[in-house]
Protein backbone atom coordinates (compact mmCIF):
# COMPACT_ATOMS: atom_id res chain seq x y z
CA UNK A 1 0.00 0.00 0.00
CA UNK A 2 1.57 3.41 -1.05
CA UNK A 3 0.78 6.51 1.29
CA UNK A 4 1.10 10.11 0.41
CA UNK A 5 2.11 13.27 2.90
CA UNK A 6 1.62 16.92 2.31
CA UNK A 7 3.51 18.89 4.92
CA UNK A 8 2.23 22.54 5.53
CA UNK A 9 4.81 25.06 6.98
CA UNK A 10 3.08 28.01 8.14
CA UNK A 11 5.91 29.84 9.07
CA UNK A 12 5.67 33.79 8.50
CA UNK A 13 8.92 33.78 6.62
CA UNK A 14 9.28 32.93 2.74
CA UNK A 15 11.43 30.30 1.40
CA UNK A 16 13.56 33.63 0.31
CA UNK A 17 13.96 35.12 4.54
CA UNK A 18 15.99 33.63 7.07
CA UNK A 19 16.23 29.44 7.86
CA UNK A 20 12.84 28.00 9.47
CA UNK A 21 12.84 26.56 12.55
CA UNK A 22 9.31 25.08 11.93
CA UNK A 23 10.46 23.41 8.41
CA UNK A 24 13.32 22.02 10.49
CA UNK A 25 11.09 20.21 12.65
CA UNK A 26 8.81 18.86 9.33
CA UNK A 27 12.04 17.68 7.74
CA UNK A 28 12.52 15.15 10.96
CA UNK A 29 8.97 14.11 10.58
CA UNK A 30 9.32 13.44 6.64
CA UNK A 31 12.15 11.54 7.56
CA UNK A 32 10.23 9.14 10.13
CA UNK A 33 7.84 8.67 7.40
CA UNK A 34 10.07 8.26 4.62
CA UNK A 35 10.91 5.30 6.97
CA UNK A 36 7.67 4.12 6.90
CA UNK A 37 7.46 3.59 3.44
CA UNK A 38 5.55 7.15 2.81
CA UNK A 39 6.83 10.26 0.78
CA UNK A 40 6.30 13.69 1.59
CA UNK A 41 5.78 16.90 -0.01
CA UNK A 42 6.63 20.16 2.23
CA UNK A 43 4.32 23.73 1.18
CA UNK A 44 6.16 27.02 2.46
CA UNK A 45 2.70 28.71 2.77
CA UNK A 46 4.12 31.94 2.83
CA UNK A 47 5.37 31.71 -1.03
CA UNK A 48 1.75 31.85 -1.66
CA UNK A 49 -0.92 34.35 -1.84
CA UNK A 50 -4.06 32.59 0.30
CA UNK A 51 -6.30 35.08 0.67
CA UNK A 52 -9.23 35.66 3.65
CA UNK A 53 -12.21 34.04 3.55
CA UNK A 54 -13.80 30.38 3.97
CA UNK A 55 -14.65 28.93 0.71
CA UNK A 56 -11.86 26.57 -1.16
CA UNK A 57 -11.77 29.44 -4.11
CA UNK A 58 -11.39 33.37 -2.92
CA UNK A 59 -11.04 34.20 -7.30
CA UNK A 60 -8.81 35.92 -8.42
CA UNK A 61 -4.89 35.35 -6.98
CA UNK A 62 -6.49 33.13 -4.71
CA UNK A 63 -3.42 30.43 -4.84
CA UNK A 64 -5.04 28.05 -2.33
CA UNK A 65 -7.40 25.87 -4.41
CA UNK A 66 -3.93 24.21 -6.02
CA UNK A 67 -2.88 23.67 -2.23
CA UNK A 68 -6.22 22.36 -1.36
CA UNK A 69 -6.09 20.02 -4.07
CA UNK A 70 -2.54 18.74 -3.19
CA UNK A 71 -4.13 18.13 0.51
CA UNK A 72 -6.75 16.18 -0.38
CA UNK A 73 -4.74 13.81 -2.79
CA UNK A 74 -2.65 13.03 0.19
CA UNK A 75 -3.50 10.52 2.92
CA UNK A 76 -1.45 12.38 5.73
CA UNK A 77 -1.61 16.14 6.29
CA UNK A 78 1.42 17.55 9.33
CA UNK A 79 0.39 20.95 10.08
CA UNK A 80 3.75 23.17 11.16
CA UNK A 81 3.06 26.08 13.24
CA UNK A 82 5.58 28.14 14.85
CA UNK A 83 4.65 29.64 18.64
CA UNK A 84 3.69 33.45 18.40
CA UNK A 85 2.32 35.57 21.92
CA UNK A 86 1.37 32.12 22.91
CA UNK A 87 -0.94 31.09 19.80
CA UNK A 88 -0.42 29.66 16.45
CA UNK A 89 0.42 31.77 13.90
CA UNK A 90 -2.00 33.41 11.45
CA UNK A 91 -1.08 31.36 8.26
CA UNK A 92 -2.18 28.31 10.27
CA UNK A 93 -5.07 30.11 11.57
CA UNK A 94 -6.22 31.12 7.64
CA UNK A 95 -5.51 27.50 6.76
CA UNK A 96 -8.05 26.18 9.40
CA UNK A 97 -10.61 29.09 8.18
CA UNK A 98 -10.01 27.94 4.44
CA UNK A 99 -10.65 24.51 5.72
CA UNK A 100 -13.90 25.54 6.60
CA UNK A 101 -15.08 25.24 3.59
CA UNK A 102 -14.91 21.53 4.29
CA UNK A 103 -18.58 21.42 5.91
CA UNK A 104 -20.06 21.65 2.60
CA UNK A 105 -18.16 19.82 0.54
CA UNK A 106 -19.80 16.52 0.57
CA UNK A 107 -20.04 13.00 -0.76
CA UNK A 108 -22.86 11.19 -1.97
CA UNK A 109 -23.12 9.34 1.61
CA UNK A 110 -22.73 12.72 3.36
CA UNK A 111 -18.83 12.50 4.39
CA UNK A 112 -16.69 15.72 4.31
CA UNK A 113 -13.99 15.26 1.54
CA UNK A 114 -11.40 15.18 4.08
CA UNK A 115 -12.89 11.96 5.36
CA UNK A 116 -10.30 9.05 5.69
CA UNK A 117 -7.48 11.25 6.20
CA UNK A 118 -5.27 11.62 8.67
CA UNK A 119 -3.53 14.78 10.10
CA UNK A 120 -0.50 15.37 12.96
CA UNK A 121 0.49 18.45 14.15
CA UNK A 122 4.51 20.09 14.39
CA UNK A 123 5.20 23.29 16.80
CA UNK A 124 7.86 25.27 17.70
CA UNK A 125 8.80 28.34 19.79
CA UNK A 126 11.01 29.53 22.09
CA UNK A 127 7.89 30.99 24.27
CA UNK A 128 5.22 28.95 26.35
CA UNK A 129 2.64 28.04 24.72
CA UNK A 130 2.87 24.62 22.67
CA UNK A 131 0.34 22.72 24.52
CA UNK A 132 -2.16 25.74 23.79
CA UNK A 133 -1.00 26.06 20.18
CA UNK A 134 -1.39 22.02 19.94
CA UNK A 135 -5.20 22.29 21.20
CA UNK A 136 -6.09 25.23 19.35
CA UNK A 137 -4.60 22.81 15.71
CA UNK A 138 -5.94 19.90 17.01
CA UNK A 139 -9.63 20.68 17.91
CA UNK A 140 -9.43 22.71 14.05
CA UNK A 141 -8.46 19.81 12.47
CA UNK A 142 -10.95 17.41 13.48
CA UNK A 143 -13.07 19.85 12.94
CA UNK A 144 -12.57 20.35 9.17
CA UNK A 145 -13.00 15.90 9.32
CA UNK A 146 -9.43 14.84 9.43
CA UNK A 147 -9.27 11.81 12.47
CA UNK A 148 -5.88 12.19 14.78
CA UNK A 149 -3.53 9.37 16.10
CA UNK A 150 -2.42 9.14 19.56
CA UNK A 151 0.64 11.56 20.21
CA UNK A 152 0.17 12.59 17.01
CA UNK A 153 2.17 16.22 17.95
CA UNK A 154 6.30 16.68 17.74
CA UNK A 155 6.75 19.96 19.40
CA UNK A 156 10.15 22.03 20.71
CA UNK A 157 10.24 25.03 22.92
CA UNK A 158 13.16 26.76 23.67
CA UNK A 159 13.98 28.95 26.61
CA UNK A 160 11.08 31.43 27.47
CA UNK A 161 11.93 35.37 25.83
CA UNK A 162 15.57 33.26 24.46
CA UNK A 163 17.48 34.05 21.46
CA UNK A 164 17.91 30.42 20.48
CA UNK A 165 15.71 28.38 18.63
CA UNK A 166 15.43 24.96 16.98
CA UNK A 167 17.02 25.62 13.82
CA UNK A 168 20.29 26.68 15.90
CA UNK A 169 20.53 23.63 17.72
CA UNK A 170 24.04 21.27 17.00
CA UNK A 171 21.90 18.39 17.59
CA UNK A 172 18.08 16.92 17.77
CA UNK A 173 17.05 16.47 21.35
CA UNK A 174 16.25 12.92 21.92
CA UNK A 175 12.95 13.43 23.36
CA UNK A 176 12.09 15.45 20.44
CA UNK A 177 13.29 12.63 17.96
CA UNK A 178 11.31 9.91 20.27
CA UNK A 179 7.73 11.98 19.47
CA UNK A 180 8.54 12.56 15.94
CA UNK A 181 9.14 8.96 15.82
CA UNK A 182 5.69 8.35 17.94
CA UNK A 183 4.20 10.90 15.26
CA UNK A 184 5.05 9.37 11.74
CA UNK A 185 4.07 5.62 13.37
CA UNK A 186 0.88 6.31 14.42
CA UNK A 187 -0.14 8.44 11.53
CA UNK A 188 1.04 6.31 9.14
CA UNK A 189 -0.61 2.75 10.79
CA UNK A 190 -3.80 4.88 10.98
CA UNK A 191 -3.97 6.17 7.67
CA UNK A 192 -3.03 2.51 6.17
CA UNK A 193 -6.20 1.47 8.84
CA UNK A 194 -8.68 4.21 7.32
CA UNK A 195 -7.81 3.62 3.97
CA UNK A 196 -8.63 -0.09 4.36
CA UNK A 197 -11.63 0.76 6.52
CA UNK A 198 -13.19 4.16 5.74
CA UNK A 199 -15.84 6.39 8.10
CA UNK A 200 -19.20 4.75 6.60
CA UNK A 201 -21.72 7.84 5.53
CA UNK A 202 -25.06 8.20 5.87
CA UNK A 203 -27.65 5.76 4.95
């Protein structure tokens, strides 16, 4: 059985600004997965223009039906979000509202089109706040009808109001590299589970 990933980094810097801690942590969990027998694609979210708004096409410039479209032809979605005044960032935040679009887009047995897959969540900071940050994603997520494994979070936080953050580490904390292990094997024995066994829809 082949499995696709799409990994979204919401970062607020382009691919052009300075090295992201938050696509650091997505490159570990691509890894664990490319282990696993699954390929993943990484989205810089910032090179795009998504605009406002809650429907899967905003017209004109709107860039995110192409990103919409590369979620929903994967099996696993990891949603990156980096730690800002305690809260996920606003590219994540849009993502979730653009996601809301989800509720009516329907089947023909009444199941949201992101039915059957699977999504995990990657955060990092160097403020408190991950466990907030992980809630906020989570609860969105199932939401928008994407079903969560156990553990299915990597996070890092740094030093509260420090200077250093996960991209400047020498070396991958071992408790960090034991989640994102936890994260990629769970996701990726659930989504093999859903795709042999999907949600049924309504009678």
């Amino acid at each position: 059985m082949t499995l696709k990933a799409i990994a979204l980094n919401s970062t607020l810097k382009s691919s052009e600004g300075e090295p992201s801690s938050t696509e650091r942590m997505l490159s570990l969990i691509a890894t664990a997965m490319d282990k696993a027998g699954v390929k993943t694609q990484t989205i810089r979210l910032a090179d795009f223009n998504i605009k406002p708004g809650v429907t899967s096409d905003e017209g004109e410039g709107d860039e995110w039906p192409g990103i919409r479209k590369k979620i929903l032809d994967a099996d696993i979605l990891v949603l990156g979000s980096p730690i800002w005044m305690g809260q996920p960032d606003s590219i994540s935040k849009r993502v979730l509202e653009r996601m809301d679009a989800f509720f009516d887009e329907m089947d023909d047995e009444g199941r949201m089109v992101s039915y059957g897959m699977v999504a995990a969540v990657a955060v990092v900071g160097n403020e408190d706040g991950a466990h907030h940050v992980c809630a906020e994603l989570y609860q969105g997520l199932n939401d928008v009808g994407f079903t969560l494994a156990p553990n299915a979070v990597a996070y890092w936080v740094g030093e509260a109001m420090g200077s250093t953050n996960f991209i400047d580490l020498p070396e991958v904390p071992k408790t960090v590299q034991k989640t994102v292990d936890m994260l990629a094997r769970n996701s990726v024995h659930l989504a093999k589970l859903m795709k042999n066994n999907p949600f049924p829809g309504q009678k």
